[in-house]
Protein backbone atom coordinates (compact mmCIF):
# COMPACT_ATOMS: atom_id res chain seq x y z
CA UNK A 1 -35.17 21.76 16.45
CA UNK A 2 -37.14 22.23 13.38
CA UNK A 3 -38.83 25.09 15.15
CA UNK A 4 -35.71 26.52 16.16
CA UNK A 5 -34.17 26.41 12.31
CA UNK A 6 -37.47 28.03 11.52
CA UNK A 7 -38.04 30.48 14.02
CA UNK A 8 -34.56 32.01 14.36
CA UNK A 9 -34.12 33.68 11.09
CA UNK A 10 -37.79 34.92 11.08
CA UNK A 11 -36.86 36.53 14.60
CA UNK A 12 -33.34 37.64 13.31
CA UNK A 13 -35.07 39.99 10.42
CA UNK A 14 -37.82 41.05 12.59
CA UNK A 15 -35.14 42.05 15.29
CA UNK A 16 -33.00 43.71 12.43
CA UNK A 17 -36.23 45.80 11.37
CA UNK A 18 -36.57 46.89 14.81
CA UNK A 19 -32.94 47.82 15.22
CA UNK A 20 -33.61 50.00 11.81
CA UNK A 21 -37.31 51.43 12.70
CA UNK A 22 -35.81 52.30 16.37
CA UNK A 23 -32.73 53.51 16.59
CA UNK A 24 -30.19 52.57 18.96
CA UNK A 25 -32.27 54.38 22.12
CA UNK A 26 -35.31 53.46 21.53
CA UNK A 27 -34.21 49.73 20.89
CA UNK A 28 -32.57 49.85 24.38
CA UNK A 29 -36.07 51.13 25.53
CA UNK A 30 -37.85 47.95 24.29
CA UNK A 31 -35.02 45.95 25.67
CA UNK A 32 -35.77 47.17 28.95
CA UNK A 33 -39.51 46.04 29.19
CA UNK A 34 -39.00 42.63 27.86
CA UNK A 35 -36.44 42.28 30.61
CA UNK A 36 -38.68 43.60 33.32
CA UNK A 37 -41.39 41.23 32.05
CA UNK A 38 -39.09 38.44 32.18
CA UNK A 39 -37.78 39.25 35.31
CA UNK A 40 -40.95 39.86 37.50
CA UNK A 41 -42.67 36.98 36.09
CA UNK A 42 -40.00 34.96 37.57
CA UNK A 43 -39.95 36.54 41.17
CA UNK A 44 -43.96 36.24 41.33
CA UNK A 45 -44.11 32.65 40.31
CA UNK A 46 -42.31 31.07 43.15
CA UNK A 47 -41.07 28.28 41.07
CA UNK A 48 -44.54 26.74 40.63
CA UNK A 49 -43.84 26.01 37.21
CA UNK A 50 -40.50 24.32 37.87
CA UNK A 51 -42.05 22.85 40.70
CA UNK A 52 -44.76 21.38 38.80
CA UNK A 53 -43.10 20.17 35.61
CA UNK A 54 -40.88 18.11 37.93
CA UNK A 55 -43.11 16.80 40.30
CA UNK A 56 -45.83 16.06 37.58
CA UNK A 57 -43.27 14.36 35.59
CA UNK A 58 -42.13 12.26 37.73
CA UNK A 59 -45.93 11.04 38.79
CA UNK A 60 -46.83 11.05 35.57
CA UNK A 61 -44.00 8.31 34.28
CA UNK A 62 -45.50 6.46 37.38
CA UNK A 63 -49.04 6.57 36.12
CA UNK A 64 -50.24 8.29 39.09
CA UNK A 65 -52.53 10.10 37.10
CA UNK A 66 -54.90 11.81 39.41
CA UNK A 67 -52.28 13.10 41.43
CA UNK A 68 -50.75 15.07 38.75
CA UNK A 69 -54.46 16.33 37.97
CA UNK A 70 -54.80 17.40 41.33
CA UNK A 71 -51.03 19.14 41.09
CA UNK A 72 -52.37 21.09 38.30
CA UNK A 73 -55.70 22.60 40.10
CA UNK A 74 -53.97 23.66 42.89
CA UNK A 75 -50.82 25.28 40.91
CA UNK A 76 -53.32 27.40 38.74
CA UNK A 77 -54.68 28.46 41.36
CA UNK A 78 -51.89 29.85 42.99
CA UNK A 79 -51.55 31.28 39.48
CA UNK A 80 -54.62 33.30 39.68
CA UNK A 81 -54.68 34.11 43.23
CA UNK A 82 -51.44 35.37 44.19
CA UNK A 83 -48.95 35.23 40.95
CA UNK A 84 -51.09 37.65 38.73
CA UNK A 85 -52.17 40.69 41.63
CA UNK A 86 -48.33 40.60 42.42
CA UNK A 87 -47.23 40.79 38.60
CA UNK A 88 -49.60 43.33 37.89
CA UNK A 89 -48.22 45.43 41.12
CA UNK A 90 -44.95 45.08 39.26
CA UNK A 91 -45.80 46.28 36.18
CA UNK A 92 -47.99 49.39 36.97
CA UNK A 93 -45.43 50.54 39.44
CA UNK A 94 -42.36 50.23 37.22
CA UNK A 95 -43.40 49.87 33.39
CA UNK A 96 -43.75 53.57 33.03
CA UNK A 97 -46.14 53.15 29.84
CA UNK A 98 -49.19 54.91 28.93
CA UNK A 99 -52.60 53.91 30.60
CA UNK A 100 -53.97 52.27 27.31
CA UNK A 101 -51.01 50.57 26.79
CA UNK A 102 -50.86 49.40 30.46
CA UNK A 103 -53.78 47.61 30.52
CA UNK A 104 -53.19 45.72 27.38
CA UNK A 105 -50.00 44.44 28.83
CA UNK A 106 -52.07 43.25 32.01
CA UNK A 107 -54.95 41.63 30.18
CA UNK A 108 -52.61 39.98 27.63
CA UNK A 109 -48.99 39.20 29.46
CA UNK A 110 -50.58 38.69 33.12
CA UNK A 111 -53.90 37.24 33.64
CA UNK A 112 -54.36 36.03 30.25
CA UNK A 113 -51.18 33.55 30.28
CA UNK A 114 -52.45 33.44 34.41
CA UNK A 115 -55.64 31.64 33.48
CA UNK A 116 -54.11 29.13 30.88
CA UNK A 117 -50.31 28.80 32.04
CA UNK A 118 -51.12 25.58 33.14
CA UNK A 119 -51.38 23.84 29.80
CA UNK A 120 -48.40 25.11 28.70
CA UNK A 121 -46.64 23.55 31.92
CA UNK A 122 -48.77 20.08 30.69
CA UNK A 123 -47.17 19.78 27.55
CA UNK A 124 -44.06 19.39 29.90
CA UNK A 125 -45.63 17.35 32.07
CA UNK A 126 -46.80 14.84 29.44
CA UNK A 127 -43.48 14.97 27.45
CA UNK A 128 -45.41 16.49 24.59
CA UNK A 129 -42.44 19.17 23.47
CA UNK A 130 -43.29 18.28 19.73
CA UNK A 131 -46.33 19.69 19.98
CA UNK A 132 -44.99 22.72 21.68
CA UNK A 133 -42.91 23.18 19.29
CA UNK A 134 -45.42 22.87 16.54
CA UNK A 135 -47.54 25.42 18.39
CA UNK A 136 -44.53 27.95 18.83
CA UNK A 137 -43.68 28.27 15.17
CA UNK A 138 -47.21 28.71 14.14
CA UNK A 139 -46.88 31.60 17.34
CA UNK A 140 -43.92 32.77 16.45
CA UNK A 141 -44.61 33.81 12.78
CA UNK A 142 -47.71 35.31 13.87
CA UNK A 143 -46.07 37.42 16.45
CA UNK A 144 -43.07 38.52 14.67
CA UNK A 145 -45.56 39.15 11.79
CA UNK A 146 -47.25 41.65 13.90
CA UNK A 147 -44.28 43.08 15.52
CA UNK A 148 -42.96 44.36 12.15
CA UNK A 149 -46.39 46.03 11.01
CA UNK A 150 -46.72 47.40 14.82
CA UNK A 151 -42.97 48.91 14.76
CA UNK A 152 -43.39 49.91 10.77
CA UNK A 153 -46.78 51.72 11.77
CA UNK A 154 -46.06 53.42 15.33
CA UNK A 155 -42.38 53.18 15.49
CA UNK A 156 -42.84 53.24 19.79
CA UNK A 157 -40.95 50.71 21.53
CA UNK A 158 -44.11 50.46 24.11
CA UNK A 159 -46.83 49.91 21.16
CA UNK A 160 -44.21 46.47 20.09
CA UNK A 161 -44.09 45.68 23.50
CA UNK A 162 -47.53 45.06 24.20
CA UNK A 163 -48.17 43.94 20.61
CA UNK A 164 -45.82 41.03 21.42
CA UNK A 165 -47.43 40.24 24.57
CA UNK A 166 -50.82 39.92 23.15
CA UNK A 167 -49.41 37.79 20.34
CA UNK A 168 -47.67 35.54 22.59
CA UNK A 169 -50.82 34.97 24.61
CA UNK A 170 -52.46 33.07 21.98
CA UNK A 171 -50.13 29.94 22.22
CA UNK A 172 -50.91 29.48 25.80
CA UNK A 173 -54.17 28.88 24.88
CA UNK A 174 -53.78 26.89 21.91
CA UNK A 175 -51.59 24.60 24.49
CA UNK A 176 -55.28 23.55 25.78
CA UNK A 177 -55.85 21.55 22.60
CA UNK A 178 -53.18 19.09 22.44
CA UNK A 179 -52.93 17.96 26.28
CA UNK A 180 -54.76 15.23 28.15
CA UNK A 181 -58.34 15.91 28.15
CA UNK A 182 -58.11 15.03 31.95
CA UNK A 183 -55.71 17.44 32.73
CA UNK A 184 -57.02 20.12 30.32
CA UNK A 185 -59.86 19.83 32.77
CA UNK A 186 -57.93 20.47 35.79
CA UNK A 187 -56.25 23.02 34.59
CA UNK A 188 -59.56 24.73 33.52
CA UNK A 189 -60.34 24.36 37.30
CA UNK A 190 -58.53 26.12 39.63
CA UNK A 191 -58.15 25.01 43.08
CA UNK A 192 -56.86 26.58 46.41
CA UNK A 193 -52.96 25.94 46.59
CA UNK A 194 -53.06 23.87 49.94
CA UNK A 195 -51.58 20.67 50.36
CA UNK A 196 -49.08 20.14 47.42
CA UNK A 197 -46.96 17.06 47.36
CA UNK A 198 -44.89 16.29 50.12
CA UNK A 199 -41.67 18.41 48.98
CA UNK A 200 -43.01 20.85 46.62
CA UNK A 201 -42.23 24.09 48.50
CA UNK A 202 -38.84 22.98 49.52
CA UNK A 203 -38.36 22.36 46.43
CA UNK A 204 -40.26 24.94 44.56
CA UNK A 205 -39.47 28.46 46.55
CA UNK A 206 -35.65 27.35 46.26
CA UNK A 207 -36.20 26.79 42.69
CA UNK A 208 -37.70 30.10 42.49
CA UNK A 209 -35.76 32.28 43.66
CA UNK A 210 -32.18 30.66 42.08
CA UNK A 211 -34.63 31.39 38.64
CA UNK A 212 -34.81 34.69 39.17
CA UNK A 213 -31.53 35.10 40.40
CA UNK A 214 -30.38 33.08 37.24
CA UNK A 215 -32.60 35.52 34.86
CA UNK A 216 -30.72 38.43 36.44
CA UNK A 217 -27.52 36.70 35.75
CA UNK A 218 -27.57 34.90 32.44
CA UNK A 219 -30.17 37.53 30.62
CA UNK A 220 -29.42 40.99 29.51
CA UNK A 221 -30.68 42.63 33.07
CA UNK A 222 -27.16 44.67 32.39
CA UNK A 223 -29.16 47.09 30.91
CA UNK A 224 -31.24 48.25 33.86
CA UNK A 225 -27.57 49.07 35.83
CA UNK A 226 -26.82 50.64 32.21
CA UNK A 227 -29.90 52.87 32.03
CA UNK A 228 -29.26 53.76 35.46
CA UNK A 229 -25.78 54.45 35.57
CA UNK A 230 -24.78 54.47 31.46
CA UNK A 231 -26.49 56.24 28.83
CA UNK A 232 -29.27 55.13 26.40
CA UNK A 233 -27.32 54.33 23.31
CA UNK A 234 -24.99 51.81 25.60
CA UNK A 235 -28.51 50.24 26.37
CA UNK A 236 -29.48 49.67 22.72
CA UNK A 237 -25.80 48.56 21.73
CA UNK A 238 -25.51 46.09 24.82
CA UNK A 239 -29.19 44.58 24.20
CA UNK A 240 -28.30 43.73 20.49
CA UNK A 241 -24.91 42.09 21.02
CA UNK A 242 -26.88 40.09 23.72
CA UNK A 243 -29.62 39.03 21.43
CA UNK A 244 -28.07 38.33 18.47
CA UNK A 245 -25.77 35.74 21.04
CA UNK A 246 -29.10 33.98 22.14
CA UNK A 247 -29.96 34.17 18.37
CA UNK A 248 -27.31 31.98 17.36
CA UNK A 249 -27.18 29.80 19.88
CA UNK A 250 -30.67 29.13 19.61
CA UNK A 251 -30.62 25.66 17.72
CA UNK A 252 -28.34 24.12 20.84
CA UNK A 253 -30.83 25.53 23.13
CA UNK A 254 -33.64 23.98 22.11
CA UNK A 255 -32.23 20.65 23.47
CA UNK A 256 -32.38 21.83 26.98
CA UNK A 257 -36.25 22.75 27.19
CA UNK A 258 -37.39 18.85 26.38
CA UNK A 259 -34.43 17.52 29.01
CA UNK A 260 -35.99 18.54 32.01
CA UNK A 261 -39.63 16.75 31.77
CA UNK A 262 -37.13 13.70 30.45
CA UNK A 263 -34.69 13.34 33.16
CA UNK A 264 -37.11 14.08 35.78
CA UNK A 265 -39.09 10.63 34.44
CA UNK A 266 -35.70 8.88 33.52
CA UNK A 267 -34.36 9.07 37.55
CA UNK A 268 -37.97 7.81 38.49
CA UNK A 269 -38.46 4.55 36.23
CA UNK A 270 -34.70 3.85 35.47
CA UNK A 271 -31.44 5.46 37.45
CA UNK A 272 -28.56 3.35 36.30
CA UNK A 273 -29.34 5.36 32.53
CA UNK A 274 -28.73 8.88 33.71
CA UNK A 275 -25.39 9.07 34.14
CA UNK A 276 -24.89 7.45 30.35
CA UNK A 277 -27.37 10.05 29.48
CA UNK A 278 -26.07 12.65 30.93
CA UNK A 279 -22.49 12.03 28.79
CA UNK A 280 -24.43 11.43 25.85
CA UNK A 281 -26.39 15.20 26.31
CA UNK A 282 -23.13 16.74 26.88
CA UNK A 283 -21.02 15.93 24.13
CA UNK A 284 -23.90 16.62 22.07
CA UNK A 285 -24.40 20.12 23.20
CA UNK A 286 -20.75 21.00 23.14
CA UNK A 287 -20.54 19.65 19.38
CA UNK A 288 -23.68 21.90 18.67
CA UNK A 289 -22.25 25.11 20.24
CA UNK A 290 -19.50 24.26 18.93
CA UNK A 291 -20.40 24.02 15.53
CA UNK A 292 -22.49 27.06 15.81
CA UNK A 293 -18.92 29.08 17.12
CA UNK A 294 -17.10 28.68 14.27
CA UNK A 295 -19.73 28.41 11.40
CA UNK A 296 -22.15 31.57 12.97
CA UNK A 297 -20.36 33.61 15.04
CA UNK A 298 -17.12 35.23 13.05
CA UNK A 299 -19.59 35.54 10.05
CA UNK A 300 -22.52 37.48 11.86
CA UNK A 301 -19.81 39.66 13.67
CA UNK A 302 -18.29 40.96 10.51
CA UNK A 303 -21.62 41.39 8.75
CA UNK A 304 -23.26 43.50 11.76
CA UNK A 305 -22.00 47.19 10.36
CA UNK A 306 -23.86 46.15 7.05
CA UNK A 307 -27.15 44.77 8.40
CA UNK A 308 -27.44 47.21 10.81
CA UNK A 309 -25.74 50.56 10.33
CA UNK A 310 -22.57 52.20 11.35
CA UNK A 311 -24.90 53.18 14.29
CA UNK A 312 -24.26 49.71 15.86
CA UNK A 313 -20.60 48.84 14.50
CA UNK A 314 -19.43 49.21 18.43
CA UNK A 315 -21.57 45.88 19.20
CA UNK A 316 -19.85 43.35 16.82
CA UNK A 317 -16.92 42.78 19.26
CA UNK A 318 -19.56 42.56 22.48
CA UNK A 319 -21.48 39.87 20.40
CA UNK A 320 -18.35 37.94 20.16
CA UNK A 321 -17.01 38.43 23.55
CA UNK A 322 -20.81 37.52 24.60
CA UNK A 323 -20.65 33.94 22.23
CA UNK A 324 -17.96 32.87 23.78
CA UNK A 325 -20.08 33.15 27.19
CA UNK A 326 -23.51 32.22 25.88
CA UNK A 327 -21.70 29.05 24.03
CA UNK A 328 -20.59 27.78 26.94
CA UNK A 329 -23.26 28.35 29.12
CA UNK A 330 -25.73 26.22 26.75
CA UNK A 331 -23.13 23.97 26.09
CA UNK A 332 -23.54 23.30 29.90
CA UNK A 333 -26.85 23.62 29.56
CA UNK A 334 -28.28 20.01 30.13
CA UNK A 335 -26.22 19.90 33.48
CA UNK A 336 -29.02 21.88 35.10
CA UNK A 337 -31.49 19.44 33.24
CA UNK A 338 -29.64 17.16 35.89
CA UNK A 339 -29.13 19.07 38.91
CA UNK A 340 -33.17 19.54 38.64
CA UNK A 341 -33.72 15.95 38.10
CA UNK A 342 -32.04 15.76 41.59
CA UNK A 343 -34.11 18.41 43.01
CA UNK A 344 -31.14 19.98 44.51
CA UNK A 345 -32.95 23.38 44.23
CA UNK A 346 -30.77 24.87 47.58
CA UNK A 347 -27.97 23.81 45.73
CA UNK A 348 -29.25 25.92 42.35
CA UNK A 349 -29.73 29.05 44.64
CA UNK A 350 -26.37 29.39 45.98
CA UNK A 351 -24.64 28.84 43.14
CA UNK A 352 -26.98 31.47 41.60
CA UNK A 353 -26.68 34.15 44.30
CA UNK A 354 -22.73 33.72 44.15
CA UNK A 355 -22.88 34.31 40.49
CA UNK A 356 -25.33 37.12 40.71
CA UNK A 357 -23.19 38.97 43.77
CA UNK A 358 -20.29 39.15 40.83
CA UNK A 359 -21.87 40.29 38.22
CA UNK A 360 -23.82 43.24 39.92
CA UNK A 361 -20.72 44.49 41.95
CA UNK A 362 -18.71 44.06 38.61
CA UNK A 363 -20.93 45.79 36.54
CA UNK A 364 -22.18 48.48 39.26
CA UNK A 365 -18.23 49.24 39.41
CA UNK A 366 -17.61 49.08 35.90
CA UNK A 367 -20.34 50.71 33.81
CA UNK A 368 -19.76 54.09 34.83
CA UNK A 369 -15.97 53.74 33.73
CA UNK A 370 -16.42 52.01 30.81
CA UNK A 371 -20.21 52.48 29.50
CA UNK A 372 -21.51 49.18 27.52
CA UNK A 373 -18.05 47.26 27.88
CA UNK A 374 -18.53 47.27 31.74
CA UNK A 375 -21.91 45.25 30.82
CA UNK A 376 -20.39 42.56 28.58
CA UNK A 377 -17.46 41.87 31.25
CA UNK A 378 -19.82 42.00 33.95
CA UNK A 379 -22.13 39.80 32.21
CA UNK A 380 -19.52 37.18 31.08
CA UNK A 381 -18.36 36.88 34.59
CA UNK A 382 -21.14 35.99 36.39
CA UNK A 383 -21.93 33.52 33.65
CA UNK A 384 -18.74 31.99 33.83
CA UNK A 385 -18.97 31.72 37.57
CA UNK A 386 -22.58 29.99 37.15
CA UNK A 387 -21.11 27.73 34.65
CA UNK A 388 -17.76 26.64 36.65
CA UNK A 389 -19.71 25.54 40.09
CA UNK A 390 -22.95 24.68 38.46
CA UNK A 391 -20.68 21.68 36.54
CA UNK A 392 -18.57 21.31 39.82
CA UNK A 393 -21.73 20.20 41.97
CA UNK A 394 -22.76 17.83 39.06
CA UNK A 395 -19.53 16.37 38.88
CA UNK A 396 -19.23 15.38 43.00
CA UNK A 397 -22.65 14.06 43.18
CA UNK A 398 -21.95 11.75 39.92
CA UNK A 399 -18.54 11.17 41.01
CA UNK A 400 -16.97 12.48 37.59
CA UNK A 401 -13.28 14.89 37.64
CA UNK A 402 -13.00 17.47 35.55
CA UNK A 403 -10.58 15.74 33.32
CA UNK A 404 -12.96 13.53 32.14
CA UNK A 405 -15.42 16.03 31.73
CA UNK A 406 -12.75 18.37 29.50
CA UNK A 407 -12.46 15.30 27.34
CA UNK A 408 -15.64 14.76 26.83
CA UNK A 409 -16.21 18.36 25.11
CA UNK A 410 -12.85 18.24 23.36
CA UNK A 411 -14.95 20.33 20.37
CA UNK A 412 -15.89 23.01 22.06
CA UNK A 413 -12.80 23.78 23.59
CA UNK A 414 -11.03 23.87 20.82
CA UNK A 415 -13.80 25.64 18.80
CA UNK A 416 -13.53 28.63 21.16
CA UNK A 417 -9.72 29.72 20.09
CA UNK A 418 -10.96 29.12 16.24
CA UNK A 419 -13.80 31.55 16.28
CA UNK A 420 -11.49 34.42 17.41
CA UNK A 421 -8.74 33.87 15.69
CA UNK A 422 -10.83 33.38 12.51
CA UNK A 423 -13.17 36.67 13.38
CA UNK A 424 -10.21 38.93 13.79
CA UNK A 425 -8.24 37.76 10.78
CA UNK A 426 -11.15 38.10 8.34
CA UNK A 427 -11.87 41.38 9.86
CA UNK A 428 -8.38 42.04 8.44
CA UNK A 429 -8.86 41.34 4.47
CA UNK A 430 -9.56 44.45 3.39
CA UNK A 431 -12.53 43.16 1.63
CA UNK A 432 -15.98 43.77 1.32
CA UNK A 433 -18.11 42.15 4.79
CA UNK A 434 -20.13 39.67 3.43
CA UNK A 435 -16.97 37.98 1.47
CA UNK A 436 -15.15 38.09 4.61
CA UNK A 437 -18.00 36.76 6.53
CA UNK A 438 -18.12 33.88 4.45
CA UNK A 439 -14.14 33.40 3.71
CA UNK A 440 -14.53 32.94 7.67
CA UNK A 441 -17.42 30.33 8.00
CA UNK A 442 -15.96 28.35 5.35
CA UNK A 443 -12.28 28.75 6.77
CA UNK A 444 -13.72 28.11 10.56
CA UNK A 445 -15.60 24.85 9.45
CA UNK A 446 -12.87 23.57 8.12
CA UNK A 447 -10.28 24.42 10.59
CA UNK A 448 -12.00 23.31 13.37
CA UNK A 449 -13.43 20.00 11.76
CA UNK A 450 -9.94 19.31 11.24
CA UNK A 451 -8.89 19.49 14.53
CA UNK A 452 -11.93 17.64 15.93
CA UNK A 453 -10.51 14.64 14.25
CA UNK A 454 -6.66 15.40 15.57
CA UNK A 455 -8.20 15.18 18.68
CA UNK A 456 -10.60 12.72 18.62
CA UNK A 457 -12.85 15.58 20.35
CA UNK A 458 -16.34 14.21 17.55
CA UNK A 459 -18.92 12.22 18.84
CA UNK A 460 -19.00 8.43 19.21
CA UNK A 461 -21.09 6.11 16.74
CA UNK A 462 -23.51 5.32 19.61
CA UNK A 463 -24.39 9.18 19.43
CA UNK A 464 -24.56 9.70 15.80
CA UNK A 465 -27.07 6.22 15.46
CA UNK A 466 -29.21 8.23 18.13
CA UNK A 467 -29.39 11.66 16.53
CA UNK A 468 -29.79 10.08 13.65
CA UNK A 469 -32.81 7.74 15.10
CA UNK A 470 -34.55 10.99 16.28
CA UNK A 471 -34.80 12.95 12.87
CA UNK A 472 -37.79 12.31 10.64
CA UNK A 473 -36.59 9.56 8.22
CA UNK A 474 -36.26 12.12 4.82
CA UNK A 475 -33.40 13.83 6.67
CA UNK A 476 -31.86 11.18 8.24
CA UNK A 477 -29.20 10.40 5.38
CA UNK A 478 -28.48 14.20 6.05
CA UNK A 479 -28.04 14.42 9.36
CA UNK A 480 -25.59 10.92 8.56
CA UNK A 481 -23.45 12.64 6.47
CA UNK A 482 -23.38 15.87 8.52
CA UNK A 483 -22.51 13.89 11.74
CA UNK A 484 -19.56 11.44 9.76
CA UNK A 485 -17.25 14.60 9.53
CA UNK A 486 -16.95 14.90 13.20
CA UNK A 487 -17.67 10.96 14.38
CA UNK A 488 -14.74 9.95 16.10
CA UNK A 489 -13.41 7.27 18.82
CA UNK A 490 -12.69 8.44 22.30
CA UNK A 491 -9.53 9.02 23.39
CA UNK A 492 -8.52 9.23 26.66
């Protein structure tokens, strides 16, 4: 979380400098290769990495130490042998980059992160997300450090690309330092991929390809059906209402990476806990997102003209239309935590493909009609369809209805109305942006705090004593104070 705090606002003004040094094209331009990269890394992998986190976890928690080493020989190798020759297919066939540029993006963002992946995937393994943490905000200030001299110097969305590649290379190998020397070893010694764990494929192609069809549902892949079928600036004003909703979100995501290493151990060593955890991750999410609605959301909408030019006024209504989306989707976020901790990968991928088959044909049939706003509806669509049967299989297999779920997450639902109404009345002051920005934090905070308590929608004392437990002890009377606003008994 720390990292999160730390990292987002260092990313915001990075991404605001880009939007400035740019333009609206050529910030669509660099939206489009982070989204390839994103995307073809997940169709090469084959849900190796899933496959492993899970079923190292899981031995791991059991103490079956060897056979996790031997789990993480065989996935680098796979890696290395067939993961890194297909990526780098993918990228010299459709990256469309000069040649110098080209092969810095295949030493640094393929085989690079192919040779060393494997730590990363052990700090997972060995439930060691602190340090992952720690290593991604020492990363992460590094590389948005050298993304703002690369753009300030070159101004080419292909010389930031690569620069961010070979900057984010370097945490994958500090990764190496931190994990069990055992496993540091295995992973330094790659093996032929034969004979995985009973399970592994079945689970892990699955896996793979509902990831991929996830990344080109829930990440801004609108813009290769907008560069195809739109025009440029639609690219650039789609990609920054889409970031700036990750952006804000970003402190409720941060729950979800650590979730799936724990679950996957929880299920093994003690069952009857997961469903209580599983109510306890959800209402904690929700109140996050929530929180995050009303507070964030109206303020950065109204303040987007001013931080980033007339140019991009069009995207402040996307970002909140997008919010709403994103909001709920990590709100919902630990439910695939769960679903994984079931390996009910088969499940994953229809669900997936059903949301992806909407929100192509939607935005394939809208985008030519209605430019960037075909995008955003497309977008929120299929992520809404992910969400609503994602939940649904969740709910059968833990026997739960959707009433109790609804009042479980009481403040989120009732944050959602509150962050439009506030965003469009601000917008209607007549005063300068950043006093209407924060006229609507404070009046959204308030409003919505408020009704938490009407509807006993807060979280119960058993929640706040464990957020509480799990914050460094100087900001622990903090957190205590934050959390008694919106503490409340359960009403059902």
């Amino acid at each position: 979380m720390i990292h999160t705090v730390t990292g987002v606002p260092v990313a915001f003004f990075v991404n605001l400098l880009l939007a400035h040094a740019l333009g609206v094209v050529h910030y669509g331009r660099l939206a489009f290769l982070m989204t390839l990269m994103d995307v073809a890394t997940g169709i090469v992998a084959l849900g190796v990495t899933t496959g492993t986190i899970q079923f190292g976890a899981k031995a791991h928690a059991a103490g079956r130490r060897d056979e996790v080493r031997l789990l993480l020989s065989k996935a680098q190798g796979f890696r290395l042998l067939v993961a890194a020759p297909l990526l780098t297919v993918v990228v010299v066939l459709v990256a469309h980059v000069s040649t110098p540029m080209l092969l810095l993006a295949l030493v640094f963002g393929v085989w690079m992160p192919g040779f060393l992946d494997g730590a990363t995937t052990c700090l997972g393994i060995e439930n060691k997300t602190a340090w992952g943490a720690k290593i991604g905000m020492l990363v992460n200030l590094i590389m948005q450090a050298g993304v703002a001299i690369s753009v300030l110097i070159t101004h080419q969305a292909d010389v930031v690309w690569v620069t961010r590649l070979i900057l984010g290379a370097v945490g994958v190998g500090l990764a190496l330092l931190v994990i069990d020397p055992g496993y540091r070893s295995a992973v330094l010694r790659p093996s032929i991929p034969k004979g995985m764990p009973a399970g592994f494929w079945r689970f892990a192609i699955p896996t793979a390809l509902a990831g991929v069809v996830a990344t080109l549902v829930l990440s801004r892949t609108e813009v290769f059906f907008l560069a195809w079928l739109g025009d440029a600036a639609a690219v650039g004003y789609f990609a920054l209402a889409f970031g700036l909703a990750s952006h804000i979100f970003a402190p409720a995501q941060a729950l979800v990476g650590p979730l799936m290493p724990a679950i996957s151990g929880l299920r093994e060593v003690d069952v009857d806990s997961v469903k209580d955890a599983f109510w306890r991750t959800i209402r904690t999410s929700s109140l996050m997102v929530a929180a995050l609605c009303v507070v964030g959301v109206p303020a950065f909408a109204l303040l987007i003209p001013v931080l980033y030019g007339d140019a991009f006024s069009v995207s402040a209504p996307m970002f909140v239309a997008l919010s709403i989306s994103a909001g709920l989707l990590i709100a919902a976020g630990p439910v695939s935590a769960f679903v994984m901790g079931r390996l009910a990968a088969r499940a994953m991928l229809m669900i997936n493909l059903v949301a992806l088959a909407i929100d192509a044909g939607l935005a394939a049939s809208l985008i030519p009609v209605i430019g960037a706003w075909g995008a955003v509806l497309a977008n929120m669509s299929g992520a809404v369809t992910l969400l609503t049967l994602l939940v649904r299989a969740e709910l059968r297999a833990m026997a739960i209805s959707w009433r109790d779920l609804l009042g479980e997450v009481r403040s989120l639902v009732v944050a959602l109305p509150i962050c439009v109404l506030v965003w469009w009345a601000a917008g209607h002051l007549g005063l300068p942006a950043v006093v209407e920005a924060v006229i609507a934090g404070l009046v959204g905070t308030a409003a919505w705090v408020i009704v938490v308590r009407l509807v006993h929608g807060g979280v119960t004392e058993s929640d706040a004593r464990a957020l509480e437990r799990v914050v460094p002890p100087r900001g622990r009377a903090l957190v205590a104070r934050l959390l008694a606003s919106v503490v409340t008994k359960r009403k059902t």
